[in-house]
C-alpha atoms as a PDB file:
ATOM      1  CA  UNK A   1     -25.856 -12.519  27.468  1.00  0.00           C
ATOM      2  CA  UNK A   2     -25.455 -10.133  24.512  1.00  0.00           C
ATOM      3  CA  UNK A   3     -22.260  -8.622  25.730  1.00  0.00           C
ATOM      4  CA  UNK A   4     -21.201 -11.961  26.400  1.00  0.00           C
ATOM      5  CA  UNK A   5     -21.563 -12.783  22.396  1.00  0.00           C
ATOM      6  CA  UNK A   6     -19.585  -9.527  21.524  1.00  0.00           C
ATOM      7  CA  UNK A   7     -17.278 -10.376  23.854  1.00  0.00           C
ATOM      8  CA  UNK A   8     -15.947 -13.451  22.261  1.00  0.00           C
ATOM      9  CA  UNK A   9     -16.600 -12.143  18.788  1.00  0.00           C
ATOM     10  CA  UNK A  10     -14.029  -9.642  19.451  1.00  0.00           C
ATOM     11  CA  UNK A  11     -11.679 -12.245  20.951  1.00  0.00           C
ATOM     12  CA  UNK A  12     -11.876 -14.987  18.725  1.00  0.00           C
ATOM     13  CA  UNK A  13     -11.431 -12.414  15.402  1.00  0.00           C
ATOM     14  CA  UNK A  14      -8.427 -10.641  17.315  1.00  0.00           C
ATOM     15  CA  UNK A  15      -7.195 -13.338  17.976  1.00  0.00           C
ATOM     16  CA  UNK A  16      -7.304 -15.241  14.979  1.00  0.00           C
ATOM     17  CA  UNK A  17      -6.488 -11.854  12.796  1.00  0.00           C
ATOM     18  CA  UNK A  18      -3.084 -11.397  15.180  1.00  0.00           C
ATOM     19  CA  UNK A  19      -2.298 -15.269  14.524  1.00  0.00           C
ATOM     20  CA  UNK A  20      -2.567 -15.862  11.204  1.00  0.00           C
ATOM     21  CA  UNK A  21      -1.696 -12.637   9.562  1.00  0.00           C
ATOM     22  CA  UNK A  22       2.110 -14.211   9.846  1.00  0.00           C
ATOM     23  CA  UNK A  23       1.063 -17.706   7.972  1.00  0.00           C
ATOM     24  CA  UNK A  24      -0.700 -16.385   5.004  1.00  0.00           C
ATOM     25  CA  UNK A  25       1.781 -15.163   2.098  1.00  0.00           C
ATOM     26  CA  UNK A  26       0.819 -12.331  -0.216  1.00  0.00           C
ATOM     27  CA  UNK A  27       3.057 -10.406  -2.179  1.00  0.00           C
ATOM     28  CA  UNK A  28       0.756  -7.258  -1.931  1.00  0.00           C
ATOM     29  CA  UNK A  29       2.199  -6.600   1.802  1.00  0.00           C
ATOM     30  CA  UNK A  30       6.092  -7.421   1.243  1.00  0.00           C
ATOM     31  CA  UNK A  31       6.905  -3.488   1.740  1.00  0.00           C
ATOM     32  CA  UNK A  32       4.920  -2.976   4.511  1.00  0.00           C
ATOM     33  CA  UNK A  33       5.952  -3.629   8.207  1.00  0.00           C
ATOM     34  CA  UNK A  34       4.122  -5.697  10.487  1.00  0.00           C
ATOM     35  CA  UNK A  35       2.495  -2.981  12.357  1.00  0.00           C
ATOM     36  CA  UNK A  36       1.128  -1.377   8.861  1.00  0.00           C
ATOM     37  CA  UNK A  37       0.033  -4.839   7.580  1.00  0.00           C
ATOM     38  CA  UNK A  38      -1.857  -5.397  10.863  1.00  0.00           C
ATOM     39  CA  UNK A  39      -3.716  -2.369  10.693  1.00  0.00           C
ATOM     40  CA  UNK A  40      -4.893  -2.907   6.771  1.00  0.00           C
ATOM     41  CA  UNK A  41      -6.180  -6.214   8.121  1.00  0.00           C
ATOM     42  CA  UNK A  42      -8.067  -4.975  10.685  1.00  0.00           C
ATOM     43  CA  UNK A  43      -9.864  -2.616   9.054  1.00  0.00           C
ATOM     44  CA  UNK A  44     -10.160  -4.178   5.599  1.00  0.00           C
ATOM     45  CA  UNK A  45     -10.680  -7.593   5.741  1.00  0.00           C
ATOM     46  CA  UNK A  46     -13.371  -9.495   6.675  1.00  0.00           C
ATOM     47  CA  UNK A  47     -14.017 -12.657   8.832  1.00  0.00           C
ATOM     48  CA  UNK A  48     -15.255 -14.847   6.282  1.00  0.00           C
ATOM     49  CA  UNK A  49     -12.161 -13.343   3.695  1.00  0.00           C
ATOM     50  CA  UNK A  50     -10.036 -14.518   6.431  1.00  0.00           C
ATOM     51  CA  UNK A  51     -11.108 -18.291   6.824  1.00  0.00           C
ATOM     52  CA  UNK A  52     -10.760 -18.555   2.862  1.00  0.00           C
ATOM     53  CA  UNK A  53      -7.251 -17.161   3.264  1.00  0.00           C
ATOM     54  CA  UNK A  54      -6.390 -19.414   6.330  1.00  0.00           C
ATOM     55  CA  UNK A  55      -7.896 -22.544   4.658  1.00  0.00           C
ATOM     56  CA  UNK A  56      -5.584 -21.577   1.525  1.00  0.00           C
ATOM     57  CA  UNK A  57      -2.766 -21.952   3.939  1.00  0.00           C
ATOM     58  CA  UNK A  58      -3.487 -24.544   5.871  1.00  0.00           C
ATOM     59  CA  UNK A  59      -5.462 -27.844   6.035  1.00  0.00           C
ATOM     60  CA  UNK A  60      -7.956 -27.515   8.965  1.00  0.00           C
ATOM     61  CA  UNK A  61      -9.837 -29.908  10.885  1.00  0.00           C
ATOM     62  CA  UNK A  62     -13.543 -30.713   9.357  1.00  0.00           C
ATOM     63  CA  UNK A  63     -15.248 -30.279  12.655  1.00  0.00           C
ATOM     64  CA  UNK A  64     -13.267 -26.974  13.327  1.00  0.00           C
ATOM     65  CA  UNK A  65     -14.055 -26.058  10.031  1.00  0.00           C
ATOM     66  CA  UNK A  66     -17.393 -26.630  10.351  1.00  0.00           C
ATOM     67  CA  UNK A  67     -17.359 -25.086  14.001  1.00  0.00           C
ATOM     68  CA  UNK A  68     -16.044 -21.544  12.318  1.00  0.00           C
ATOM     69  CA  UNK A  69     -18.154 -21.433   9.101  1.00  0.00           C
ATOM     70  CA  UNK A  70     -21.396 -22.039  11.795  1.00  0.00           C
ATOM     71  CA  UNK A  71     -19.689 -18.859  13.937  1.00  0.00           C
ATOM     72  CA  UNK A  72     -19.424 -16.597  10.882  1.00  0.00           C
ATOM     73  CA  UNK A  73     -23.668 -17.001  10.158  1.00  0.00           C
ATOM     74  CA  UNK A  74     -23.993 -16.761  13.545  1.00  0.00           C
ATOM     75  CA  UNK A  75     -21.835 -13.904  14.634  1.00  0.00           C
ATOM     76  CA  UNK A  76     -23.054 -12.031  11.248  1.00  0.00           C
ATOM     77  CA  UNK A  77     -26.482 -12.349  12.368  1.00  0.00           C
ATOM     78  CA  UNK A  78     -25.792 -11.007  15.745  1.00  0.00           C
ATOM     79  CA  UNK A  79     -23.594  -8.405  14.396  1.00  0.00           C
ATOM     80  CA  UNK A  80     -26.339  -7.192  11.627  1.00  0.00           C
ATOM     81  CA  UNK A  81     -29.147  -7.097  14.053  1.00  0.00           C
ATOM     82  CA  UNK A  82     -30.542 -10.370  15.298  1.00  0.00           C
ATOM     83  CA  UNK A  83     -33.143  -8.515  17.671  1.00  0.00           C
ATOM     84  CA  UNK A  84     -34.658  -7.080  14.383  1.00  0.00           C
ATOM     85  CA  UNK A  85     -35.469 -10.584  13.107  1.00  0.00           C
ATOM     86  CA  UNK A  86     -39.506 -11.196  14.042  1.00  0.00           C
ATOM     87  CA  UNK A  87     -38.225 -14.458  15.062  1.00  0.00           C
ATOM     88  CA  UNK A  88     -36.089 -13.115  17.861  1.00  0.00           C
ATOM     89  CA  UNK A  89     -38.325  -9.926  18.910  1.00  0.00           C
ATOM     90  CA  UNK A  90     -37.562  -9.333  22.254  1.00  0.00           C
ATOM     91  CA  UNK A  91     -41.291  -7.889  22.720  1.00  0.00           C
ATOM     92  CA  UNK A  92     -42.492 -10.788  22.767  1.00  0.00           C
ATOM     93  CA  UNK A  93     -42.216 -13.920  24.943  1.00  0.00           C
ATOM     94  CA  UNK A  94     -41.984 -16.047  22.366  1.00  0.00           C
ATOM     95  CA  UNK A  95     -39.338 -14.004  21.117  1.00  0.00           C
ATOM     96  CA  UNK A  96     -36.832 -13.431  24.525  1.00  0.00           C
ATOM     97  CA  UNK A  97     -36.718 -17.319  24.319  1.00  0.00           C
ATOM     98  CA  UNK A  98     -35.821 -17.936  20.816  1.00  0.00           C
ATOM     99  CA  UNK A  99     -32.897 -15.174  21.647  1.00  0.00           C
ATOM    100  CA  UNK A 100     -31.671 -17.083  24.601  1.00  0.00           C
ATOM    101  CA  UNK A 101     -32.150 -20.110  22.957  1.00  0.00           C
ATOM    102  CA  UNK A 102     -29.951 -18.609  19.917  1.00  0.00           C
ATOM    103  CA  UNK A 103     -27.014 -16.580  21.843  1.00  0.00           C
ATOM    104  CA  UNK A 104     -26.735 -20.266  24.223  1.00  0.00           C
ATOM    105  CA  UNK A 105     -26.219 -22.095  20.549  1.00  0.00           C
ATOM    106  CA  UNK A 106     -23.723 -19.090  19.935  1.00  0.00           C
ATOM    107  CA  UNK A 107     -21.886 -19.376  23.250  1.00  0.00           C
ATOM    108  CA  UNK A 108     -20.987 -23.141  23.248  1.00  0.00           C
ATOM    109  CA  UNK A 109     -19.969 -23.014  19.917  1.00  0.00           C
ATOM    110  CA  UNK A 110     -17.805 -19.617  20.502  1.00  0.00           C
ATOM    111  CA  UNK A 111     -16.683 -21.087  23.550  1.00  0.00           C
ATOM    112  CA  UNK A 112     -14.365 -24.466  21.527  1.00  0.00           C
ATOM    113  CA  UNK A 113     -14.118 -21.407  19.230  1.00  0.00           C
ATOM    114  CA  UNK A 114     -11.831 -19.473  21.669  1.00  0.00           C
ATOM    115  CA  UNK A 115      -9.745 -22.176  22.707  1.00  0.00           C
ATOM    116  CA  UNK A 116      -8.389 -22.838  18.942  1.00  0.00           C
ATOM    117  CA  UNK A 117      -8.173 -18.779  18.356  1.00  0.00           C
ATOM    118  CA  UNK A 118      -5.923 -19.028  21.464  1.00  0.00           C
ATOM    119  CA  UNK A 119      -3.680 -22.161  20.385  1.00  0.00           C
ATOM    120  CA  UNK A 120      -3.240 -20.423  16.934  1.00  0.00           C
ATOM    121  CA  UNK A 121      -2.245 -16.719  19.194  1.00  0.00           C
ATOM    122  CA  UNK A 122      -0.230 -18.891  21.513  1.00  0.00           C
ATOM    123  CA  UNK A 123       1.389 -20.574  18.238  1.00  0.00           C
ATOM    124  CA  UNK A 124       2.308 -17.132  16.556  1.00  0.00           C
ATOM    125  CA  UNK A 125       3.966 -16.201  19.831  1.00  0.00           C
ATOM    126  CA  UNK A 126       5.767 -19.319  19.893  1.00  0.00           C
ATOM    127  CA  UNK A 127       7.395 -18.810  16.320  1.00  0.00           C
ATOM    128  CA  UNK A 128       7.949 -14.986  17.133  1.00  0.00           C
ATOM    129  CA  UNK A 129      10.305 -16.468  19.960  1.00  0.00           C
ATOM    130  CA  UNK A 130      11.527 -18.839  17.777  1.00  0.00           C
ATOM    131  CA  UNK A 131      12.614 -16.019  15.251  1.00  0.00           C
ATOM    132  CA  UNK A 132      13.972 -13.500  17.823  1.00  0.00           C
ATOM    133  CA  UNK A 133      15.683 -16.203  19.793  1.00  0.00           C
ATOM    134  CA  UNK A 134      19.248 -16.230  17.765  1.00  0.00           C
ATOM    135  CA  UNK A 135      19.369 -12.321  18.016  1.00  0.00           C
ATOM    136  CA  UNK A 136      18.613 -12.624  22.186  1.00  0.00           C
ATOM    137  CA  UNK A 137      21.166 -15.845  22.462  1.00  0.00           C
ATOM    138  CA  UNK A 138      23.159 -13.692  25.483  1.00  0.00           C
ATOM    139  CA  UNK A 139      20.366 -12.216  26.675  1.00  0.00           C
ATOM    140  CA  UNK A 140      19.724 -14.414  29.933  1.00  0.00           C
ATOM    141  CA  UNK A 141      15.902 -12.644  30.844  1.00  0.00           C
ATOM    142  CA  UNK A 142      15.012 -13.335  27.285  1.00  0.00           C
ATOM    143  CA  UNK A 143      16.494 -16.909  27.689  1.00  0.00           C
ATOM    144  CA  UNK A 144      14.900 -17.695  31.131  1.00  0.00           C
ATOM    145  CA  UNK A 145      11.158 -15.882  29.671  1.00  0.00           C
ATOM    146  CA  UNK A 146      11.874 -17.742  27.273  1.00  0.00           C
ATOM    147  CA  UNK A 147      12.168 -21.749  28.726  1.00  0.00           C
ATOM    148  CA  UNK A 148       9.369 -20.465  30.930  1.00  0.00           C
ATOM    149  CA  UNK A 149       6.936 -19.942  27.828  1.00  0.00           C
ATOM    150  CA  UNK A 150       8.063 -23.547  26.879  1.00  0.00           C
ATOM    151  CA  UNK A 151       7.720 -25.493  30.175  1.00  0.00           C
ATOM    152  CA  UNK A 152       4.465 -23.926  31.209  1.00  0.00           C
ATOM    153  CA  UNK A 153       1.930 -27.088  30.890  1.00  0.00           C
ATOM    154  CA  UNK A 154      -1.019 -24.905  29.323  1.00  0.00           C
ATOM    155  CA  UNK A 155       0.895 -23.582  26.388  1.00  0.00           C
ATOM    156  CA  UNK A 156       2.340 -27.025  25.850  1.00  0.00           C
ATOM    157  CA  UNK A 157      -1.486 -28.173  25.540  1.00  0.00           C
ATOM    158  CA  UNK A 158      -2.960 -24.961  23.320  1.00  0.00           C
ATOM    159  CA  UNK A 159       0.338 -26.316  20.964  1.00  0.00           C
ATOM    160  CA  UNK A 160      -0.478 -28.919  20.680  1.00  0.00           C
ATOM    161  CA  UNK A 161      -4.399 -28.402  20.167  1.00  0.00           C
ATOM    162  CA  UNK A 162      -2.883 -25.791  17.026  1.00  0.00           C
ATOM    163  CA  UNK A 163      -0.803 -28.560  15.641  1.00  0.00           C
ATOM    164  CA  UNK A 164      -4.207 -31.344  15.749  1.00  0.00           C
ATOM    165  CA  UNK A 165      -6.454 -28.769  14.348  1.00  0.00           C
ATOM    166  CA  UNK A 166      -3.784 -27.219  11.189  1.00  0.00           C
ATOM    167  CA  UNK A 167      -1.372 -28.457   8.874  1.00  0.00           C
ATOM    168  CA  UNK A 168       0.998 -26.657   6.775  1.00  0.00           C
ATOM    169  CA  UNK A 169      -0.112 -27.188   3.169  1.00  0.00           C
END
């Protein structure tokens, strides 16, 4: 169940790190390259940097709002050693079912968690289309990849899940 939480932790951040490195402006990386910017994030910045610069950017939905600042206490507290905590010993009974009861908490939250992370992924991938598309105009496997990206019904929906949950400021 524990490599289940690290699991999505390491989805939801890539995922949201790859996404929204493109929507937050910052004169510090204009003579870097994508790949170089990337990096820096990766190792640099944290998770809860990262919401602050996304909500700086963007208006989000309260309840995902809520939903992200409750999965950055959470995944911090699994990350820095939630079997530690006397509340969560896993010597004790007591203990193995205040864990489960904690990482089940974590996993239906992480799990609406993912699907947003994935609209936002989905989104990025949609604009880098978008941008590349005039340069590919005679390019017929770009062309036909890309009306396939468009038509297919479940990145229709995770579009349209990024555009309920964040607006442009």
């Amino acid at each position: 169940m524990l490599g289940c939480c690290l699991n999505l932790i390491h989805d939801i951040e890539n995922d949201i790190t790859n996404s929204f490195i493109f929507a937050i402006e910052n004169e510090k990386y204009k003579d870097y390259c994508i790949e170089e910017v990337t990096k820096y994030w990766k190792n640099k910045l944290t998770f809860g940097r990262l919401i602050e610069l996304m909500e700086n950017r963007f208006d989000i939905d309260s309840c995902v709002r809520m939903s992200l600042e409750l999965f950055l206490v959470q995944r911090n507290k699994i990350a820095h050693g939630l079997t530690k905590d006397e509340r969560y010993d896993i010597e004790t009974f007591w203990g193995k079912k205040e864990l489960v009861g904690y990482l089940c908490t974590f996993i239906n939250n992480a799990k609406l968690l993912k699907e947003v992370s994935e609209s936002a992924y989905i989104a990025s991938m949609s604009l880098g289309y978008h941008l590349i598309q005039k340069e590919n105009k005679n390019n017929k496997k770009f062309l036909k990849d890309l009306n396939d990206f468009h038509s297919d019904p479940y990145i229709k929906e995770r579009l349209s899940l990024f555009f309920d949950t964040f607006k442009l400021k």
